[in-house]
Structure formats: structure tokens, C-alpha cells
Protein backbone atom coordinates (compact mmCIF):
# COMPACT_ATOMS: atom_id res chain seq x y z
CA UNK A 1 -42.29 -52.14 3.94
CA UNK A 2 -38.94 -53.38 4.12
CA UNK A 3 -35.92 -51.12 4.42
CA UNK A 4 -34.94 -52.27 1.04
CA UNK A 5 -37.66 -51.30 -0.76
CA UNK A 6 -37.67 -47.69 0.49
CA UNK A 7 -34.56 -46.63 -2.20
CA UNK A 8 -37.40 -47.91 -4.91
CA UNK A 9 -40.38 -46.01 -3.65
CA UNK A 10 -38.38 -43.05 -2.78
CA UNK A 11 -36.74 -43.05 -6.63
CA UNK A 12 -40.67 -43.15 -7.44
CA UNK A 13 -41.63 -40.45 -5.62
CA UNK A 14 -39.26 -38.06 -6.88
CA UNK A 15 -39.70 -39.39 -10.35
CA UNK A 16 -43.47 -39.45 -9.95
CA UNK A 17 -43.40 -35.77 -8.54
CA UNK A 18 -41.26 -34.44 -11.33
CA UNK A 19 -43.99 -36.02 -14.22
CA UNK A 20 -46.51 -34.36 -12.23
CA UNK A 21 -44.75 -30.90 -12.44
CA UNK A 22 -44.13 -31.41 -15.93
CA UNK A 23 -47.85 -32.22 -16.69
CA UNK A 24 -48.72 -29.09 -14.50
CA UNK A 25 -46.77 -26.94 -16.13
CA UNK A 26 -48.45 -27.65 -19.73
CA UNK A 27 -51.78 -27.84 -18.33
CA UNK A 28 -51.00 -24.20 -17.25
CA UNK A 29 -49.05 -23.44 -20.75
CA UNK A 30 -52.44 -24.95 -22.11
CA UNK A 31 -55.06 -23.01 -19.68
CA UNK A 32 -53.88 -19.00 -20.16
CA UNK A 33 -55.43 -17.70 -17.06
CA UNK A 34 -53.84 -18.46 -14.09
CA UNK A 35 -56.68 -18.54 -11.42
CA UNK A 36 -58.68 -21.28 -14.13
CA UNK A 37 -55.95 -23.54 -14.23
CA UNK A 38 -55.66 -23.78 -10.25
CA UNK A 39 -59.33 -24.39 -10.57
CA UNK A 40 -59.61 -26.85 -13.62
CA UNK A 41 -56.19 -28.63 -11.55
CA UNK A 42 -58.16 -28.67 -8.47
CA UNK A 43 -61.84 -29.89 -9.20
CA UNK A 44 -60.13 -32.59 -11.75
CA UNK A 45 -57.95 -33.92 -8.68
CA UNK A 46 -60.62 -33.53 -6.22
CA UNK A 47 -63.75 -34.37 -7.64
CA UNK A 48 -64.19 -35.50 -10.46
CA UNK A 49 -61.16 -38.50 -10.19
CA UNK A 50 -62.60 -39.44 -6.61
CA UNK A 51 -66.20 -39.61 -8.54
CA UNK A 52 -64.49 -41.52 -11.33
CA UNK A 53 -63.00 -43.70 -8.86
CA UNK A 54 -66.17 -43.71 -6.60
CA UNK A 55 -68.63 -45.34 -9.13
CA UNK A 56 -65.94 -47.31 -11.48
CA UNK A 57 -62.89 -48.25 -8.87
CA UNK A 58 -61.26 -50.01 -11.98
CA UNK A 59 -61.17 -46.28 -13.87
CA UNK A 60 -58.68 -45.15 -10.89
CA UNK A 61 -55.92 -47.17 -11.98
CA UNK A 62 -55.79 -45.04 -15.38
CA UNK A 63 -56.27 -42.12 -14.20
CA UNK A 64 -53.10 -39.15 -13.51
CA UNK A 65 -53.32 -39.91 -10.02
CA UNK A 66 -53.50 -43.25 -10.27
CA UNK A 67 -50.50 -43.89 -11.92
CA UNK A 68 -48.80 -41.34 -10.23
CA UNK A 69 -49.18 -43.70 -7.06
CA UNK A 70 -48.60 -46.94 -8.78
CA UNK A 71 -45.11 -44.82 -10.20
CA UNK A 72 -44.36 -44.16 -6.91
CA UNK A 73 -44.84 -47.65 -5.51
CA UNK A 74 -48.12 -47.88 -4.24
CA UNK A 75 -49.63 -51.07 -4.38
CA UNK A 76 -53.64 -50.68 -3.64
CA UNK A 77 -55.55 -47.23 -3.76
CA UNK A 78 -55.61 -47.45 0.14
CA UNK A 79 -57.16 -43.80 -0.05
CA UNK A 80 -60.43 -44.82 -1.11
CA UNK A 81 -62.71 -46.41 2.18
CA UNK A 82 -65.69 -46.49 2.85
CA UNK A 83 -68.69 -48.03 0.80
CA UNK A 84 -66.64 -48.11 -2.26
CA UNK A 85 -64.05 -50.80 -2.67
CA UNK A 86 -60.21 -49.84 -3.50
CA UNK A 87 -59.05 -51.09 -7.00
CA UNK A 88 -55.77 -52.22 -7.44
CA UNK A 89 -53.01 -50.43 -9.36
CA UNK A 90 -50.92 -50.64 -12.10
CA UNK A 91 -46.85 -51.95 -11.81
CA UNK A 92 -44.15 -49.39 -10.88
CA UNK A 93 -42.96 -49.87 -14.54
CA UNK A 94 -47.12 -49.89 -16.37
CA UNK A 95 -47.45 -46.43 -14.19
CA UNK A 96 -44.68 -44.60 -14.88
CA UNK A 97 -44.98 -45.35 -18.22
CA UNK A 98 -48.35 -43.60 -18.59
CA UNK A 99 -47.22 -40.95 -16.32
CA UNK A 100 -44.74 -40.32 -18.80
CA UNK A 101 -47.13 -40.51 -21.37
CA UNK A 102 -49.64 -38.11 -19.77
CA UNK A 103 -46.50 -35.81 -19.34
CA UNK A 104 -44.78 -36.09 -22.57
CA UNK A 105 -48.73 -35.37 -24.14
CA UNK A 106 -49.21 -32.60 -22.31
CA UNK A 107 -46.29 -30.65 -23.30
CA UNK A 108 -46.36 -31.27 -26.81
CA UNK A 109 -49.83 -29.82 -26.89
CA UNK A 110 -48.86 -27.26 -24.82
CA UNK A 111 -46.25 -26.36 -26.94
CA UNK A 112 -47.97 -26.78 -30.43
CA UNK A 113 -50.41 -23.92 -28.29
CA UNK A 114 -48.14 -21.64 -27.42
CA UNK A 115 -46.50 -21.34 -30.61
CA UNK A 116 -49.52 -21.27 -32.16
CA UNK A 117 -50.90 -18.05 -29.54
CA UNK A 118 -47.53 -16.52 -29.76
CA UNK A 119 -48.16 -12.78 -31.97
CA UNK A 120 -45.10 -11.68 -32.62
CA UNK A 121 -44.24 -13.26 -35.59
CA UNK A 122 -47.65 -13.58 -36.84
CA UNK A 123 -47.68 -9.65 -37.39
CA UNK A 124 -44.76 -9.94 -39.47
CA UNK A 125 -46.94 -11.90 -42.17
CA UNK A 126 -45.02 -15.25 -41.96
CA UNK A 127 -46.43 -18.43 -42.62
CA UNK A 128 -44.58 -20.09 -39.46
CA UNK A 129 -42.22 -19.00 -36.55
CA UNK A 130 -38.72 -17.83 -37.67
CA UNK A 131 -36.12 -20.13 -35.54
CA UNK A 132 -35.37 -17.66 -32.96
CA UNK A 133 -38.60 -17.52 -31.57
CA UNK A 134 -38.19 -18.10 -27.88
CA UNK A 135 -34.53 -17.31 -27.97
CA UNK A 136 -33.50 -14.30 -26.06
CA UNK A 137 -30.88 -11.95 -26.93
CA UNK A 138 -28.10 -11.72 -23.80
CA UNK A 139 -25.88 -8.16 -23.67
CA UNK A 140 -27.13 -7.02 -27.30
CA UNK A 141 -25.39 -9.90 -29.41
């Protein structure tokens, strides 16, 4: 890696890390226990991309993590060894733009969700949320 290049991939790092934090955050918006999003975040990530990627390496490229690497600047899947060949990734630009997608997705359903769950104003008999739903009151004004 040249020196100049390491501006660009650590730009995609961050960037990459903060899409992944977003997406995280609605998949545990979207998942209401706690312990079963860990769990759903953690077999996804560790088995069943890897299998994904294990039997069809072209499916890596699409998946979270592999456009969270190909955001970041990664070039190959260098990860994967062994008897299953790496599969190339997307461009910076391809993978952060379905990083963003995968985000953006995420915490729209997430949000349509919540709203939907929230109780509060559903005991008040209205058809849909009053506009200060989620706002919180500071000092008594």
C-alpha cells in the first residue's frame, strides 16, 4: 500500500464502521430482545456469510460484510483460504453505496417498527402518532 492511499482507506474505515453501527443499531431497533439480536448479529456474521461465501465466493461481494470491506478499500476477500477460492470485491464507490443502502434500509424499517410497537398513543384511540411522539419534555415546558 502506498502512503498515499492510506488517507483513502482510512476515510473508508471510519465511514464503513459508522454504516455498520447504523445498520446495528436498527437491526437491534428491529430485534426487541437484546440477547437475540447479539445472537441473530453473530451467527449471520459468522456463519452463515462465511457459508454463503464458502459454497458461492461470488455471493460475498454482496453481502454486509462484503461491502463493508470493499467501502473500506479492500481489494480481494483475502480472509477466505483454504479450499475455497477468494472472490473479488466491489469498488470503494459500488460498496459504499450498498452499505449505505443496507443502512439507510435498515433504519427505515426499524423505524416504521418502532412506531408501529410504540403503545402510548395507541391507548389513546388514535389512528396514527400525534407529532410529539418521541419528543421529550425538558424542565416542564
Amino acid at each position: 500500500m502506498w502512503t498515499s492511499d492510506v488517507p483513502l482507506v482510512l476515510l473508508g474505515s471510519v465511514a464503513s464502521t459508522s454504516l455498520w453501527c447504523l445498520f446495528g443499531a436498527a437491526v437491534g431497533a428491529l430485534v426487541r430482545n437484546m440477547v437475540a439480536a447479539i445472537i441473530v448479529a453473530f451467527v449471520w456474521v459468522m456463519y452463515v456469510e462465511w457459508a454463503l461465501v464458502s459454497f458461492v465466493p461470488d455471493v460475498g461481494r454482496w453481502t454486509p460484510t462484503g461491502v463493508a470491506k470493499a467501502a473500506s478499500g479492500w481489494t480481494r476477500d483475502a480472509l477466505s483460504s483454504g479450499p475455497f477460492p477468494a472472490g473479488d470485491l466491489l469498488p470503494v464507490w459500488a460498496g459504499a453505496l450498498v452499505m449505505i443502502a443496507y443502512a439507510v434500509i435498515a433504519a427505515v424499517a426499524a423505524r416504521l417498527i418502532s412506531v408501529r410497537r410504540d403503545v402510548t398513543w395507541k391507548k389513546a384511540g388514535a389512528s396514527r402518532p400525534p407529532p410529539h411522539v418521541g419528543a421529550r419534555k425538558v424542565g416542564g415546558l
